[in-house]
Protein backbone atom coordinates (compact mmCIF):
# COMPACT_ATOMS: atom_id res chain seq x y z
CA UNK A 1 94.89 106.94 131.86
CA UNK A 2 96.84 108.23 128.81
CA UNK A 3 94.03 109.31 126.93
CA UNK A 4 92.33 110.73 129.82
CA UNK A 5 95.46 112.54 130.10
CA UNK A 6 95.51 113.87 126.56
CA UNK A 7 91.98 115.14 126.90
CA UNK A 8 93.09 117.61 129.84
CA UNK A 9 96.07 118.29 127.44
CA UNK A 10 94.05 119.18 124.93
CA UNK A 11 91.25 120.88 126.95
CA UNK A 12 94.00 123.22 128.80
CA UNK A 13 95.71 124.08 125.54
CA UNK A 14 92.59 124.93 123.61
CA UNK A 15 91.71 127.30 126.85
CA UNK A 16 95.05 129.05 126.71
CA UNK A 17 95.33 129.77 123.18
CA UNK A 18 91.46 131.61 123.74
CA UNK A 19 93.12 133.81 126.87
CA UNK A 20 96.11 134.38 124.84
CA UNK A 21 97.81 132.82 127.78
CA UNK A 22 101.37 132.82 125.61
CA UNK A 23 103.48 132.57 128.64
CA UNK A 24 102.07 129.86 129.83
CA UNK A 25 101.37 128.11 126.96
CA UNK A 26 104.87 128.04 126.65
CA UNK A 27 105.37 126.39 129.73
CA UNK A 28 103.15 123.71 129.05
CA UNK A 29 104.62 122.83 125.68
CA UNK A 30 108.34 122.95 126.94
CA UNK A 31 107.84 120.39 129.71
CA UNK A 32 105.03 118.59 127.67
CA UNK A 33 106.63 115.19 125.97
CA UNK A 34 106.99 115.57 122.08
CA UNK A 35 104.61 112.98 121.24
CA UNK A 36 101.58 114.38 123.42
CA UNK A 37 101.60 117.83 120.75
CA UNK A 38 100.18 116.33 117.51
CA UNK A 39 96.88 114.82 119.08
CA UNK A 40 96.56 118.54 120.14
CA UNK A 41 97.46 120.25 116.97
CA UNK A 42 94.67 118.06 115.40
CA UNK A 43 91.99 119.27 117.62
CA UNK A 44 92.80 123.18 116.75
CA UNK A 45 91.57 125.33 113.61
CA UNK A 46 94.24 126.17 111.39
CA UNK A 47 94.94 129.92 113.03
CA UNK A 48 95.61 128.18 116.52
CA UNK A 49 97.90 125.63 114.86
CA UNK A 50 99.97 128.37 113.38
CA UNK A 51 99.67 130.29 117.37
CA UNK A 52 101.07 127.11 119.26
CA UNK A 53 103.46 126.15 116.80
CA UNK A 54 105.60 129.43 117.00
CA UNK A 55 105.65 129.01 120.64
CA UNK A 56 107.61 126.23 120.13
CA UNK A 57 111.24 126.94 120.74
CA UNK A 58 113.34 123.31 120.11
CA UNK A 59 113.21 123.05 116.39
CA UNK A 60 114.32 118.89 117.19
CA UNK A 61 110.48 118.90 118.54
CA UNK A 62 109.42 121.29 115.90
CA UNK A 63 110.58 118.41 113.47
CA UNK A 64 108.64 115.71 115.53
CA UNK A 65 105.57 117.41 115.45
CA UNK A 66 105.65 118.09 111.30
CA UNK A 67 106.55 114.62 110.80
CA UNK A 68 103.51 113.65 112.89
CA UNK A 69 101.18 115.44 111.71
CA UNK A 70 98.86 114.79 108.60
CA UNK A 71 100.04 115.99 105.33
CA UNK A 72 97.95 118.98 104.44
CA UNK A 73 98.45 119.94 107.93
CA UNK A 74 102.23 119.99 107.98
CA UNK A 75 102.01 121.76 104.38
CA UNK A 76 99.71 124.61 105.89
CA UNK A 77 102.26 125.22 108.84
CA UNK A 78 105.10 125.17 106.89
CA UNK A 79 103.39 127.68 104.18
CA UNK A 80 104.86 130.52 106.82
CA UNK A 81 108.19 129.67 107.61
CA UNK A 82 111.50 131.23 106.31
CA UNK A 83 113.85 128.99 104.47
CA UNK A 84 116.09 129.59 107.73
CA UNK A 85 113.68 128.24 109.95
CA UNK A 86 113.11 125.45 107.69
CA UNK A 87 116.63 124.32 107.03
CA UNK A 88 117.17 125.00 111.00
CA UNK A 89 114.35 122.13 111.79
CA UNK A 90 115.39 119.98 108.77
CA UNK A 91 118.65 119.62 110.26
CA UNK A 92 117.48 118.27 113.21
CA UNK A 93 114.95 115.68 112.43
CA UNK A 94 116.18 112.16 110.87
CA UNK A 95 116.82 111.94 107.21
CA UNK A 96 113.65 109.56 106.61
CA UNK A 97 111.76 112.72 108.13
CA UNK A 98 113.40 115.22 106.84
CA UNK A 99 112.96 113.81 103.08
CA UNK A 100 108.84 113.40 103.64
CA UNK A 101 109.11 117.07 104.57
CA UNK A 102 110.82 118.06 101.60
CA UNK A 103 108.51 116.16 99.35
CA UNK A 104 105.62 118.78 100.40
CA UNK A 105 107.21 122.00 100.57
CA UNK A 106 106.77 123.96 97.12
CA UNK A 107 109.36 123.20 94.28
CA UNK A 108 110.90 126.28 94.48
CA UNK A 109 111.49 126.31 98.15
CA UNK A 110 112.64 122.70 98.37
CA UNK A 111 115.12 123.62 95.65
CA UNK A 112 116.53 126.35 97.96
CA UNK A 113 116.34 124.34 100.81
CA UNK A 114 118.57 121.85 99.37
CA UNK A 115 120.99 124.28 98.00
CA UNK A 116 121.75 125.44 101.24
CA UNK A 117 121.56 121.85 102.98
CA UNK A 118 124.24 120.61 100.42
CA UNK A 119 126.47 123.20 101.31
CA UNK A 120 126.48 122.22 105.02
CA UNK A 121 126.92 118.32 103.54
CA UNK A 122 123.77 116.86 103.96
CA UNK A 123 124.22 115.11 100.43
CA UNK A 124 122.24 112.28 101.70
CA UNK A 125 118.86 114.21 102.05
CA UNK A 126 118.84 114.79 98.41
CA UNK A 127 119.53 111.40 97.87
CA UNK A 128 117.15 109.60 99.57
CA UNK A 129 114.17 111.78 97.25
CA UNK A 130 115.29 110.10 94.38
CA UNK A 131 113.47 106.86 95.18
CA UNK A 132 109.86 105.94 94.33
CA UNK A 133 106.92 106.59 97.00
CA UNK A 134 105.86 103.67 99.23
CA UNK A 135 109.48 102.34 98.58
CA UNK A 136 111.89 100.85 100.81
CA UNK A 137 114.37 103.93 99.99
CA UNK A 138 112.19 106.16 100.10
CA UNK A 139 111.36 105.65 104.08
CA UNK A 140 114.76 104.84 105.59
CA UNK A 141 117.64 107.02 106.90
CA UNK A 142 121.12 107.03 106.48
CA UNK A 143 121.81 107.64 110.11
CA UNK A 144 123.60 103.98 111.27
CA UNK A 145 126.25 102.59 112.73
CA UNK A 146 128.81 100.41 110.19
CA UNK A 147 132.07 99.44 110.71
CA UNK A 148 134.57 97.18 109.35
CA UNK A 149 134.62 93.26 110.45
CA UNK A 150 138.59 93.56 111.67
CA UNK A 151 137.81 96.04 114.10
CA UNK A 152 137.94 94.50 117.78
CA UNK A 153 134.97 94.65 120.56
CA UNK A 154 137.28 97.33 122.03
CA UNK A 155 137.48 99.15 118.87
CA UNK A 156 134.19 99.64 118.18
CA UNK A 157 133.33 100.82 121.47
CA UNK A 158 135.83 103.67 121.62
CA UNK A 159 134.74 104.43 118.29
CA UNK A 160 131.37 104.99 119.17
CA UNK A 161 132.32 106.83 122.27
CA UNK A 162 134.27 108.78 120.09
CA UNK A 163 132.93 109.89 116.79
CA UNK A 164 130.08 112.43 117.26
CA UNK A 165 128.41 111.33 114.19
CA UNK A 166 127.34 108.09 116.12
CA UNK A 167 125.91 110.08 118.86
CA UNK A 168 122.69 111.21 117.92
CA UNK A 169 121.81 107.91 115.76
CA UNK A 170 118.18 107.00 115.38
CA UNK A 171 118.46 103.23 115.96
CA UNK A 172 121.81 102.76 117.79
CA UNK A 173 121.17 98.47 118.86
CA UNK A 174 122.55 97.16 115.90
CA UNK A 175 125.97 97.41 114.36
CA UNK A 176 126.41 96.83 110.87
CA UNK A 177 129.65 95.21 109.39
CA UNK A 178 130.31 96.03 105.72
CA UNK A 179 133.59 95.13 103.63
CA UNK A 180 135.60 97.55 101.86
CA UNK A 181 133.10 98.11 99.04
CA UNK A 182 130.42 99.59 101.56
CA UNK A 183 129.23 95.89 101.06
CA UNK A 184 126.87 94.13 104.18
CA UNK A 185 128.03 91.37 105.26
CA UNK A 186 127.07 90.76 108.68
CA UNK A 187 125.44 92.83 111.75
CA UNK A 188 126.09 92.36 115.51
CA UNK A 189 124.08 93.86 118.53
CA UNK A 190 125.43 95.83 121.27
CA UNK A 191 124.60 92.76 123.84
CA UNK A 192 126.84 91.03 121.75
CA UNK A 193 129.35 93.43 121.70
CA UNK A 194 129.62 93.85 125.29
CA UNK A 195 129.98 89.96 126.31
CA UNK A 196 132.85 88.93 124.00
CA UNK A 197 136.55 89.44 124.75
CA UNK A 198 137.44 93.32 124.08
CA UNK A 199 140.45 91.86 121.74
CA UNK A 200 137.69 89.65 119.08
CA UNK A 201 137.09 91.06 116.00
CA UNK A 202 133.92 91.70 114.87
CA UNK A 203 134.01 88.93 112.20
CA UNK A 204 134.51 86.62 114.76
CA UNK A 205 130.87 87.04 116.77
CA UNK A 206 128.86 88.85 113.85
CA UNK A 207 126.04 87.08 111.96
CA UNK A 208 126.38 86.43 108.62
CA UNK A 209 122.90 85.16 108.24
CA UNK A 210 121.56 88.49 107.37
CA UNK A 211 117.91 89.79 106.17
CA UNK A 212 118.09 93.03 104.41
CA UNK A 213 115.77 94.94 101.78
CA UNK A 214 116.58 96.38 98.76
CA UNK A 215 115.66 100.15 98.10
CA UNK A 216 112.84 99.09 95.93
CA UNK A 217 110.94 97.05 97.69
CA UNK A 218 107.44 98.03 98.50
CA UNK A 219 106.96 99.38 101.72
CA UNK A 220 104.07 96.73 102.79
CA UNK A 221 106.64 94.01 102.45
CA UNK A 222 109.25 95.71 104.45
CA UNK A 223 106.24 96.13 107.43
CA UNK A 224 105.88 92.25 106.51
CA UNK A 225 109.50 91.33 106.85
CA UNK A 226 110.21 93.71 110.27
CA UNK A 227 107.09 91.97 111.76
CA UNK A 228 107.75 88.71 111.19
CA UNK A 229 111.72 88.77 112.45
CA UNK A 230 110.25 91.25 115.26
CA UNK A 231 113.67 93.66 114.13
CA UNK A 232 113.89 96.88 115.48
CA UNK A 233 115.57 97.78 112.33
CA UNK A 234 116.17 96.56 109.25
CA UNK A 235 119.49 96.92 106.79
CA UNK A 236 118.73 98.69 103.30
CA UNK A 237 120.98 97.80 100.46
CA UNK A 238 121.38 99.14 96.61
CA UNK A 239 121.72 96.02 93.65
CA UNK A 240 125.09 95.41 94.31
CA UNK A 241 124.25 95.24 98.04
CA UNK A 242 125.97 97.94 99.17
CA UNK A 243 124.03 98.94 102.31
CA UNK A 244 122.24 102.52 102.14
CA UNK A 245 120.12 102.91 105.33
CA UNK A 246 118.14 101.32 107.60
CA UNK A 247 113.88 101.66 108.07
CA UNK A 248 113.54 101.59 112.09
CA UNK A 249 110.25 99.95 113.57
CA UNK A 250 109.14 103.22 114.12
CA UNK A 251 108.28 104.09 110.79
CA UNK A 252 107.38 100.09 110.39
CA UNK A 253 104.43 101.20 112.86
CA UNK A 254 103.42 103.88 110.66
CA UNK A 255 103.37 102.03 107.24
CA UNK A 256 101.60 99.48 108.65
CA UNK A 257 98.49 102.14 110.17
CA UNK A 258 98.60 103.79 107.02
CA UNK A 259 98.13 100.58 104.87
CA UNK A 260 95.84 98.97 107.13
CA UNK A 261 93.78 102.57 107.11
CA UNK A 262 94.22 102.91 103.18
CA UNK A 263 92.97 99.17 102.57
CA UNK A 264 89.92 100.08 104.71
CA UNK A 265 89.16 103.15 103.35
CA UNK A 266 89.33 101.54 99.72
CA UNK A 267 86.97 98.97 101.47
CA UNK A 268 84.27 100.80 102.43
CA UNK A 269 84.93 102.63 98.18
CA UNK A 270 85.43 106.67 100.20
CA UNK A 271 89.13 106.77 98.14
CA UNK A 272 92.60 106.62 100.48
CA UNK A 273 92.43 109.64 102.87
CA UNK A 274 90.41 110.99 106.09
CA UNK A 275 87.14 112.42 105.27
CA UNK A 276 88.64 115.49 107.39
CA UNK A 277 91.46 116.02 104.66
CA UNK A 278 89.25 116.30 101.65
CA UNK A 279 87.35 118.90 100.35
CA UNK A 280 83.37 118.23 99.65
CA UNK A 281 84.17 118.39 95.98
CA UNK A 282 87.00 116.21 96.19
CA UNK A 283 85.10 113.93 98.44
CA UNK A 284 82.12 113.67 96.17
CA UNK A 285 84.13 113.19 93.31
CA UNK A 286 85.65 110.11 94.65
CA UNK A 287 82.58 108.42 95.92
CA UNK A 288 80.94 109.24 92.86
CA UNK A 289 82.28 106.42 90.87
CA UNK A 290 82.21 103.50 93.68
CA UNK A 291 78.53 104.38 94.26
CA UNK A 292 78.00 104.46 90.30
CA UNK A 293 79.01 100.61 90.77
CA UNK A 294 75.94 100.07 93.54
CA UNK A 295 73.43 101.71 91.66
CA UNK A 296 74.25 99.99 88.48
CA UNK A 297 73.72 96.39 90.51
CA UNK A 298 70.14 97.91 92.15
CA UNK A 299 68.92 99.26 89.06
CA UNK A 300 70.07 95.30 87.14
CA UNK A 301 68.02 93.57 90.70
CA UNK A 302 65.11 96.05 89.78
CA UNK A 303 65.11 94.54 85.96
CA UNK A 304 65.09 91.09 87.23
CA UNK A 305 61.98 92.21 89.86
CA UNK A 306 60.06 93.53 87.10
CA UNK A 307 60.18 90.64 85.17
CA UNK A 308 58.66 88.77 87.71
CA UNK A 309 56.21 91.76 88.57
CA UNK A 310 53.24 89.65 86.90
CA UNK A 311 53.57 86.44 88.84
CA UNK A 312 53.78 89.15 92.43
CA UNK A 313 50.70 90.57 91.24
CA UNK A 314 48.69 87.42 90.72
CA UNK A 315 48.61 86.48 94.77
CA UNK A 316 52.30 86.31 95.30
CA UNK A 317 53.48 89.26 97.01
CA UNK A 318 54.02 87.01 99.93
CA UNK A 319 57.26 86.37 98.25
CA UNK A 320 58.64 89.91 98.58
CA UNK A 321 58.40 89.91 101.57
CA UNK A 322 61.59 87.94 101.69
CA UNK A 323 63.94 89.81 99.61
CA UNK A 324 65.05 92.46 102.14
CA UNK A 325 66.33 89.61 104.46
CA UNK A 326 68.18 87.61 101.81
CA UNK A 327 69.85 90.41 100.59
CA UNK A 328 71.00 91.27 103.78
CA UNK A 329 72.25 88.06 104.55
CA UNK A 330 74.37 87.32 101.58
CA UNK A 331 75.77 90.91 101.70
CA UNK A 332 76.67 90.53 105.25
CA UNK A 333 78.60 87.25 104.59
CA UNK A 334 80.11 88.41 101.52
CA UNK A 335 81.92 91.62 103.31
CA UNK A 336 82.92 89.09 105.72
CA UNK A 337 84.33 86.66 103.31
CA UNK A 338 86.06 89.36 101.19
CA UNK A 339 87.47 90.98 104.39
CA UNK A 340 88.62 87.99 105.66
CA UNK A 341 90.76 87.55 102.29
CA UNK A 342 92.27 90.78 101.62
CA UNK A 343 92.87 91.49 105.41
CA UNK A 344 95.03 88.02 104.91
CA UNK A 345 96.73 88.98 101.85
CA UNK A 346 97.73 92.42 103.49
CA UNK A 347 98.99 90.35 106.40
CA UNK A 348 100.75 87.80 104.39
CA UNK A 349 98.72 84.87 106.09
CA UNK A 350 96.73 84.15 103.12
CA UNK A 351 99.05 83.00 99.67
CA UNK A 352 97.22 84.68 96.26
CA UNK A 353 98.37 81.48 94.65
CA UNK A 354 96.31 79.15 97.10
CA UNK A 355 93.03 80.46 95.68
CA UNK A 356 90.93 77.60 95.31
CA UNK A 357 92.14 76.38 98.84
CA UNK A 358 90.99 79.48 100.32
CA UNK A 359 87.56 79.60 98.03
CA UNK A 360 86.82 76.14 98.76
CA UNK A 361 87.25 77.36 102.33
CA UNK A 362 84.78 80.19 102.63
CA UNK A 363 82.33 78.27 100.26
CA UNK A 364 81.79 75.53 102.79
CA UNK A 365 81.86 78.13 105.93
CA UNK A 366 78.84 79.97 103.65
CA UNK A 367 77.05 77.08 102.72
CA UNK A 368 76.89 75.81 106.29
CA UNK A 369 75.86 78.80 107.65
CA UNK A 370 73.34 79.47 104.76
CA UNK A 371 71.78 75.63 105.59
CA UNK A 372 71.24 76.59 109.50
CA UNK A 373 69.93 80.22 108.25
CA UNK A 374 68.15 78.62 105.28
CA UNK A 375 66.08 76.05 108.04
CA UNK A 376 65.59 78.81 110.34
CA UNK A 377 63.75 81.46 107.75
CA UNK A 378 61.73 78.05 106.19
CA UNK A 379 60.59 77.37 109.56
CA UNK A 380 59.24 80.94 109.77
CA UNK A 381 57.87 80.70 106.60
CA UNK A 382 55.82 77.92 107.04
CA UNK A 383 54.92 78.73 110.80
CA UNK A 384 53.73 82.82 110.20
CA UNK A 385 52.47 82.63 106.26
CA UNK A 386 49.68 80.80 105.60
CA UNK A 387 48.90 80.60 101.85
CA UNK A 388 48.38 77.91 99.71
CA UNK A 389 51.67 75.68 98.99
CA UNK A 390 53.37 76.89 101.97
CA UNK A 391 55.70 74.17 102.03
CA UNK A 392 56.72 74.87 98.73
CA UNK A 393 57.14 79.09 100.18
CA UNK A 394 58.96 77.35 103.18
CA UNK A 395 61.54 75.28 101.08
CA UNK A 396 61.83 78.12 98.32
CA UNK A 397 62.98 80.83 101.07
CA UNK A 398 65.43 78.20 102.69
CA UNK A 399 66.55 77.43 99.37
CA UNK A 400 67.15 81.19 97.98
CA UNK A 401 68.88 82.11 101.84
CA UNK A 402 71.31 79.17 101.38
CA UNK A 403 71.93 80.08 97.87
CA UNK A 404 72.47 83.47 98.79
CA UNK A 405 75.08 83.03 101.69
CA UNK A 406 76.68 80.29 99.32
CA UNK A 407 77.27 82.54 96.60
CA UNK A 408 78.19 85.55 98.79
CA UNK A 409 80.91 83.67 100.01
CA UNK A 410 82.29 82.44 97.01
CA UNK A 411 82.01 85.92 95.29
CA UNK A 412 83.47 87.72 98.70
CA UNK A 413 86.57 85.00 98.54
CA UNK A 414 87.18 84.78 95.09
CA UNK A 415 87.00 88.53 93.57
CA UNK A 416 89.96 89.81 95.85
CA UNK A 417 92.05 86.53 95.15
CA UNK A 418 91.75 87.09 91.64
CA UNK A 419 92.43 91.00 91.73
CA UNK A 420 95.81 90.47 93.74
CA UNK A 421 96.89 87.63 91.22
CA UNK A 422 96.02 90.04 88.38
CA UNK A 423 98.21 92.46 90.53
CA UNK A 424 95.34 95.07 91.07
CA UNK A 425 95.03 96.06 94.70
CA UNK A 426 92.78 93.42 96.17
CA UNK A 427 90.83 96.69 98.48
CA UNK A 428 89.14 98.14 95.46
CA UNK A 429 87.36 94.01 95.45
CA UNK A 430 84.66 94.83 98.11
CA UNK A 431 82.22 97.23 99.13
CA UNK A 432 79.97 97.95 96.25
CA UNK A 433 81.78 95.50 94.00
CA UNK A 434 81.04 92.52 95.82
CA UNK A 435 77.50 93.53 97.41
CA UNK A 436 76.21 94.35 93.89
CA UNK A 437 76.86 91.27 92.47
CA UNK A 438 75.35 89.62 95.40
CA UNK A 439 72.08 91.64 95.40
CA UNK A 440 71.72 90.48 91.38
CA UNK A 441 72.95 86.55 92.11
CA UNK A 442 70.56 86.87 95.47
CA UNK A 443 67.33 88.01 93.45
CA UNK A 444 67.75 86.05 90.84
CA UNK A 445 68.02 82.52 92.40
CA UNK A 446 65.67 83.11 94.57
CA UNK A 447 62.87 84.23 92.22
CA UNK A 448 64.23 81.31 90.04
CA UNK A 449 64.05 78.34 92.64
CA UNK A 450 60.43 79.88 94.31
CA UNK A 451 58.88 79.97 90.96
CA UNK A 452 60.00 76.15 90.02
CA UNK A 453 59.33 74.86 93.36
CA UNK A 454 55.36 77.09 93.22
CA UNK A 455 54.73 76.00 89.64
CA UNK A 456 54.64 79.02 88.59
C-alpha cells in the first residue's frame, strides 16, 4: 500500500513539475508527510530537484529532506542557497543533522555559517564537528533532557512543562540524571516518572545500571549496542564521563543500512557508494583494481591448464568438460561461506577470536555437501561418458567436486576471520579475493587427483 502510494506520489509530482503546475505543487508538498519527499527528489533530474525544493516553505521540512537525501544530492541543492537560508534551515533541524550538513557545504561557507550560528549560541554545532567520521560523537545531538538526582517527580515535570528548551527535544522518553560535574549517573523514563509519588527524588527510582558510549566509539558498535538493549536512545559521554549527547534509534537505523550497504558493496569489490553517485571514471577506477585481482587468478588457472594441455590432447578432453561445473560449485559455496562470516562479524554473532570454531564449522558443512555433490557428478560421469577407465573419470570428478567445495569453504571462512583479526575490514575478503583462489585450488586438485587416479 505504501509504496503503491509513493509511486502515485511520485508519478503526480513528476507531472506537475512538466505543467509548471507551481500552485499546486505547492499544495501537494505542504499537506504531503516529510518523509514521503526524498523518495521523490530521487526520481527527478537535478533542475526539477532545485524546482520542488524552493517550493518548499517550512525550512524544519527543508532540513528533513537534506538530511535524507544522498550526499552529492544535498551538496548540489545546497550549491544555491544564501547563507540566510542556510542558517534559517540549520536552525531548525537537530544538531546530529545539522553537523552532517555542515560537513558538505564549502569551507568558506561553513565558516560563515558558523560565525553567524555562534552568535545566536549554537556553540554546540561547532562542537560536535570536531569528532572523527563514523564516530559515536560525530552522529549524536546535544538536544536531551538531564537533570539533577534531588529533584522530585514533581519537579521534573514542571520543569519540563516549563523550560522551552525541553520542548522541541528529539528523543524526549528518557531522562538523564547527572551530578554536579555534568557527570551520568543514572537515567529514568517518563513511565517511571509518572507512577512514583510526585514528592521522590529522582535518585530514589533512577537506574544506576547504566549503558552509555563514549564519543569515540565506532559507529557499528553503537548500532550493535542500541540493537541488542532495543534503546530508543543511547547516553554519550566524554573520558571523564561527563555525558555529551545522545544517538537516537533513528540514526541507529541509518548506520546500520549504510554499513550493511557499504559491506555489500565492498562484497561484490564496486567500492562503498551507489553506482548512481559515481561518475564512469570514478566508477571504473574503482573496479579496476578488484577485477585486476580476478584476472590475475584466471590467467594463474590458465598456466596450470596449459601444463596439462598435452595429456587433454592425447584423448582426454573428456576431462574439460568438467571444469566449468567445479568451478562453479566451489565459487558458489565459497561466497556463501565468506558471507556467512563477515555478515556475522558485522552483526556481532560471530567472535573473530573463535576462528577455528567457525572454520571447522563451514569445513564440515562444505565437505558434506561436496560428498553428496561429489556422488552425484561421478554418477553422471560414469552413466553419460563412456571412455576407457571410466570409473577412474567417475571417482576423479567426485573427487575434484568434493575437493573443490571443501576448500571453498575453508578459504570463504577463513580469509575474512583472519582480515578482521588483522583489523582490516573483513568486506574487502570476498568477491574476487576468495573466488580466485578457488578457481586456482579448484583446477589444480582436480587435474592433480584425475591424472593419479588415470595413470597418467
Amino acid at each position: 500500500m505504501a509504496l503503491e502510494r509513493n509511486r502515485i506520489l511520485i508519478e503526480t509530482i513528476n507531472r506537475l513539475i512538466r505543467r509548471g503546475a507551481t500552485d499546486r505543487l505547492k499544495k501537494i508538498i505542504g499537506k504531503v508527510h516529510e518523509a514521503d519527499l526524498p523518495p521523490v527528489f530521487r526520481s527527478l533530474s537535478a533542475a526539477s530537484q532545485h524546482k520542488l525544493f524552493y517550493l518548499i516553505d517550512d525550512p524544519e521540512k527543508k532540513g528533513y529532506v537534506l538530511s535524507e537525501l544522498d550526499e552529492d544530492i544535498a551538496a548540489d541543492i545546497i550549491e544555491d542557497l544564501s547563507v540566510a537560508q542556510l542558517v534559517e534551515i540549520l536552525e531548525e533541524m537537530p544538531s546530529d543533522d545539522s553537523t552532517a550538513l555542515i560537513k558538505i557545504l564549502p569551507p568558506e561557507t561553513a565558516d560563515t555559517v558558523l560565525n553567524i550560528m555562534r552568535k545566536k549560541g549554537a556553540e554546540d554545532l561547532e562542537g560536535l564537528l570536531r569528532y572523527e567520521e563514523d564516530t559515536a560523537g560525530s552522529i549524536m545531538t546535544t538536544d536531551f533532557i538531564a537533570l539533577k538526582p534531588e529533584m522530585t517527580a514533581r519537579d521534573v515535570i514542571e520543569t519540563l512543562q516549563s523550560e522551552k528548551e525541553y520542548h522541541d527535544i528529539e528523543m524526549p522518553f528518557y531522562i538523564y540524571v547527572i551530578d554536579d560535574e555534568g557527570r551520568l549517573v543514572g537515567i529514568s523514563s517518563l513511565r517511571q516518572l509518572v507512577v512514583v509519588s510526585p514528592s521522590t527524588p529522582l535518585r530514589n527510582f533512577m537506574s544506576t545500571d547504566v549503558i552509555s558510549v563514549s564519543t569515540d566509539m565506532d559507529q557499528e558498535e553503537v548500532a550493535r549496542i542500541v540493537a541488542r538493549y532495543n534503546f530508543l536512545a543511547v547516553p554519550v559521554v566524554d573520558e571523564t564521563r561527563r555525558m555529551v549527547g545522545i544517538i537516537t534509534v533513528d540514526d541507529i537505523i541509518d548506520v546500520i543500512r549504510e554499513e550493511a550497504t557499504e559491506d555489500i558493496l565492498k562484497m561484490a569489490g564496486v567500492g562503498e557508494e551507489f553506482v548512481e553517485t559515481k561518475s564512469i571514471v570514478r566508477s571504473t577506477r574503482i573496479r579496476l583494481p578488484w577485477l585486476f585481482v580476478s584476472f590475475l587468478g584466471g590467467v594463474v588457472a590458465v598456466f596450470i591448464i596449459g601444463r596439462f594441455e598435452e595429456n587433454l590432447q592425447q584423448g582426454l578432453a573428456y576431462l574439460a568438460a568438467f571444469i566449468p561445473v567445479i568451478m562453479g560449485m566451489g565459487g558458489n559455496i565459497g561466497i556463501q561461506s565468506s558471507t556467512i562470516v563477515v555478515r556475522g562479524i558485522a552483526t556481532g554473532r560471530i567472535n573473530i577470536h573463535h576462528l577455528w570454531a567457525v572454520v571447522s564449522k563451514e569445513l564440515a558443512v562444505g565437505v558434506i555437501l561436496g560428498i553428496f555433490y561429489g556422488l552425484f557428478l561421478g554418477a553422471i560421469a560414469h552413466l553419460f561418458f563412456r571412455v576407457d577407465k571410466t570409473t577412474a573419470l567417475a571417482f576423479s570428478v567426485g573427487i575434484g567436486v568434493l575437493s573443490s567445495m571443501a576448500v571453498a569453504a575453508l578459504v570463504g571462512s577463513f580469509m575474512p576471520m583472519m582480515f578482521a583479526r588483522l583489523r582490516i575490514d573483513p568486506a574487502v575478503a570476498t568477491g574476487p579475493f576468495v573466488t580466485s583462489a578457488i578457481d586456482i585450488l579448484s583446477i589444480l586438485i582436480y587435474f592433480q587427483v584425475a591424472f593419479l587416479l588415470l595413470g597418467l
